[in-house]
Protein backbone atom coordinates (compact mmCIF):
# COMPACT_ATOMS: atom_id res chain seq x y z
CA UNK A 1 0.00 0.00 0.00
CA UNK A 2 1.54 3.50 -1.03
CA UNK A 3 0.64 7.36 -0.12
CA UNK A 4 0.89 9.43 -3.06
CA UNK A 5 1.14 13.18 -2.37
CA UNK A 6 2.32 16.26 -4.38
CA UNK A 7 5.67 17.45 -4.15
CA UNK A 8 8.22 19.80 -5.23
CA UNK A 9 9.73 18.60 -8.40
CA UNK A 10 13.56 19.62 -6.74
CA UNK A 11 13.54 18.28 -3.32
CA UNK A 12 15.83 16.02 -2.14
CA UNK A 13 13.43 12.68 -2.26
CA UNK A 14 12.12 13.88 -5.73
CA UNK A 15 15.96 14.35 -7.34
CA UNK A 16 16.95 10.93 -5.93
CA UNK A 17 14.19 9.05 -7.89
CA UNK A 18 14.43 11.24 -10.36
CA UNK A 19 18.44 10.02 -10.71
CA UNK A 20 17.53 6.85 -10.31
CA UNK A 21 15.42 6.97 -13.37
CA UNK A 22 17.78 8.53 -15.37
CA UNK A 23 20.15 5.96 -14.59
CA UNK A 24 17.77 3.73 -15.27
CA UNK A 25 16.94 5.29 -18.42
CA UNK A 26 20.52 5.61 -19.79
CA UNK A 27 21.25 1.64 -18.94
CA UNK A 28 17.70 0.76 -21.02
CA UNK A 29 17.97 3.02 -23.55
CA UNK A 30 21.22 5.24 -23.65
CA UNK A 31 19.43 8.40 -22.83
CA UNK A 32 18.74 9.76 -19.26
CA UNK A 33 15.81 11.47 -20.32
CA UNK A 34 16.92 14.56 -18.17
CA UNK A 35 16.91 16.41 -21.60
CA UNK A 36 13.02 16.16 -21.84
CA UNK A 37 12.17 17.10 -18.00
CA UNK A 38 11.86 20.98 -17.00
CA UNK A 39 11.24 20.94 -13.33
CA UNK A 40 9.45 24.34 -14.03
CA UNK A 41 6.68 22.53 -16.48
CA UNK A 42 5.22 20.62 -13.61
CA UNK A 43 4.90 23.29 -11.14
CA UNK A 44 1.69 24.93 -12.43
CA UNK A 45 -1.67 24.81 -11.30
CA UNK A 46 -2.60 22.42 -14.00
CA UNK A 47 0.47 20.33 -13.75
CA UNK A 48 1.71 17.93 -11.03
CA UNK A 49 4.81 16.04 -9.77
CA UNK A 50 4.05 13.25 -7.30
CA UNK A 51 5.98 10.40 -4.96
CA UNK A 52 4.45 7.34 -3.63
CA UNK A 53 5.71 6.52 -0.53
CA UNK A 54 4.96 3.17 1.85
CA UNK A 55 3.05 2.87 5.12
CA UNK A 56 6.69 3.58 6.58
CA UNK A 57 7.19 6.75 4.78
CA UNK A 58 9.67 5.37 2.72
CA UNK A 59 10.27 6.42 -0.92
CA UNK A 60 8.83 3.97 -3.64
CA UNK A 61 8.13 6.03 -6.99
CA UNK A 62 7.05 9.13 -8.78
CA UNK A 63 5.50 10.51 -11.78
CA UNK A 64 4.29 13.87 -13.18
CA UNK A 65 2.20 15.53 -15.64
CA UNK A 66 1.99 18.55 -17.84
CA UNK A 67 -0.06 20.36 -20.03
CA UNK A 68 0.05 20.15 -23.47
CA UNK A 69 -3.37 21.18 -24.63
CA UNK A 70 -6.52 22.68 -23.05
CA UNK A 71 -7.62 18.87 -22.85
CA UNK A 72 -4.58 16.84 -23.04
CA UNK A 73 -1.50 16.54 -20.34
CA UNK A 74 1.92 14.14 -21.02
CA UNK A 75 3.14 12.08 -18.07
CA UNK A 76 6.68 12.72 -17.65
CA UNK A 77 8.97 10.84 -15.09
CA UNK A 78 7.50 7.65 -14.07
CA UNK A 79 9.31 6.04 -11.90
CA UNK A 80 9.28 2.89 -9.69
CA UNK A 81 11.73 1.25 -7.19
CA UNK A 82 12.77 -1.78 -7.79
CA UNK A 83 11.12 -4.42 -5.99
CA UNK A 84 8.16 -1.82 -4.92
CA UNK A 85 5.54 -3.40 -6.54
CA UNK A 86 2.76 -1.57 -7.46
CA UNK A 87 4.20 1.59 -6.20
CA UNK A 88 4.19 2.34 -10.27
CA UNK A 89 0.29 2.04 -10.53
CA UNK A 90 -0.37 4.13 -7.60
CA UNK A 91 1.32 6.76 -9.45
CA UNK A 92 -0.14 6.53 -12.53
CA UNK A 93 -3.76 5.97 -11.17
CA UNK A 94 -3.27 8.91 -8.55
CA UNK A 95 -1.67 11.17 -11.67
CA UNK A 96 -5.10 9.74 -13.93
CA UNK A 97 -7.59 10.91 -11.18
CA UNK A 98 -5.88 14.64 -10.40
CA UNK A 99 -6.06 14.85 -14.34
CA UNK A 100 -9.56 14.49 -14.76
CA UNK A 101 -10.01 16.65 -11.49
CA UNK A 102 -7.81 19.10 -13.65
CA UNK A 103 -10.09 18.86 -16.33
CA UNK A 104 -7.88 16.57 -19.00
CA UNK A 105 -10.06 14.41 -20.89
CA UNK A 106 -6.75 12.24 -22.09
CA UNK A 107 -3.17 11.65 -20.83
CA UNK A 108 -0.54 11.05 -23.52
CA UNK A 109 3.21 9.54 -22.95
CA UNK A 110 6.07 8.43 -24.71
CA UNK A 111 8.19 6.02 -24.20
CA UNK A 112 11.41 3.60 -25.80
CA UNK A 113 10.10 0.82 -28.26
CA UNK A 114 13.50 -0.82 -26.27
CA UNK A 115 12.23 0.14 -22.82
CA UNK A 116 9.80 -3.02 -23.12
CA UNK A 117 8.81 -3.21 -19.43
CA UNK A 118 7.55 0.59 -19.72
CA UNK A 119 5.69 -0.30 -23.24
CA UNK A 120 3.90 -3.60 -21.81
CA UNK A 121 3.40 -1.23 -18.25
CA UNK A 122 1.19 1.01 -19.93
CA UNK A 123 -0.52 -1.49 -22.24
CA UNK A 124 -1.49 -3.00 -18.95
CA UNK A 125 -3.01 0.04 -17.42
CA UNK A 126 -5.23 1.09 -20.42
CA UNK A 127 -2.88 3.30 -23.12
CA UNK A 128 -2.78 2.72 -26.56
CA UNK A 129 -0.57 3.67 -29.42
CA UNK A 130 -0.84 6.51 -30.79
CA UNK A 131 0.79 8.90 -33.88
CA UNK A 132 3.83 10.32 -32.56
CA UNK A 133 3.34 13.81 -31.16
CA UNK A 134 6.22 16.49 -30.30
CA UNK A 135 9.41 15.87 -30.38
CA UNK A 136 9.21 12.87 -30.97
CA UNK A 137 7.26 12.78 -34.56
CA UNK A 138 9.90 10.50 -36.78
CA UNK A 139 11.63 8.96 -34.04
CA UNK A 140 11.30 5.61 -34.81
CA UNK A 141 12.78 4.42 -31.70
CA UNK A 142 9.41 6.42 -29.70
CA UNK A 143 6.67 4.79 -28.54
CA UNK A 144 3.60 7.25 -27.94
CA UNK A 145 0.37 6.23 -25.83
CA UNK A 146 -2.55 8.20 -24.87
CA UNK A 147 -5.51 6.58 -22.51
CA UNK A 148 -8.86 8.64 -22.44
CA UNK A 149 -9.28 9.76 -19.01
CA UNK A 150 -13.43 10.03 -19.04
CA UNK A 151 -13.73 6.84 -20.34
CA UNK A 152 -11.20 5.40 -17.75
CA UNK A 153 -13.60 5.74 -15.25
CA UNK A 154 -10.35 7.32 -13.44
C-alpha cells in the first residue's frame, strides 16, 4: 500500500528518484531522459509532480504531468523502485484521477520501443498507441500512448 502526495519537483526525495530513473533510463535506452524534463513545467496549477511513498514513509516512486493542450497533459517521469511493486500504478492511477479533477479528458506519454517493461506497463493500465506527437514525430525508436481519461472511469 503506497501514499501518493504532491511534491516539489527539486527536493531532495524527488531528485533521488528522479536520478535513479535517469540511470535507469541511460542503462535501457542510452538516454537519461533529463533532456526532456523541466522541473518548471510541472509546477503549475494544471500540472503535477508526485511520490508514492509506503506505510513507513519510505520512498517507492514518482511521476508527473503537464499540459500540453486545453484537454490533453503528457506524463513525464514515471518512476518505480525496484522491488516496490505496485508503487508504479499508484502513481499513474493517482496522476489519472488529479487529471480528470484538472479537467484533461486524455493523458498522452512516450516512451522507448526498447524500454519493453515501460511499453507492456502502460498497455497493462489502459494506453494505446498513438501517432507520434512532439518531439518525438519520426523517431522511430518512440513509442507514444494516450488513454482517455473520461472513459477510464479514473
Amino acid at each position: 500500500m503506497y501514499t501518493v502526495n504532491r511534491e516539489d519537483p527539486e527536493s531532495p526525495v524527488a531528485a533521488s528518484l528522479m536520478d535513479a530513473l535517469s540511470e535507469t533510463l541511460a542503462r535501457i535506452t542510452g538516454d537519461s531522459g533529463k533532456s526532456s524534463f523541466d522541473p518548471g513545467d510541472v509546477r503549475g496549477e494544471r500540472a503535477r509532480f508526485v511520490v508514492a511513498r509506503t506505510t513507513a514513509g519510505v520512498p517507492a516512486g514518482c511521476g508527473a504531468f503537464r499540459p500540453l493542450e486545453a484537454s490533453v497533459a503528457e506524463v513525464k517521469r514515471m518512476y518505480a523502485v525496484p522491488g516496490m511493486s505496485g508503487a508504479g500504478s499508484a502513481v499513474l492511477a493517482h496522476l489519472e484521477a488529479e487529471a480528470q479533477a484538472l479537467g484533461y479528458s486524455e493523458l498522452w506519454l512516450e516512451t522507448r520501443l526498447v524500454n519493453v517493461r515501460a511499453v507492456a506497463f502502460y498497455e497493462r493500465n489502459g494506453y494505446a498507441r498513438i501517432s507520434n506527437f512532439g518531439k518525438y514525430v519520426g523517431n522511430i525508436e518512440a513509442a507514444c500512448f494516450a488513454k482517455l481519461l473520461s472513459a477510464a472511469g479514473v
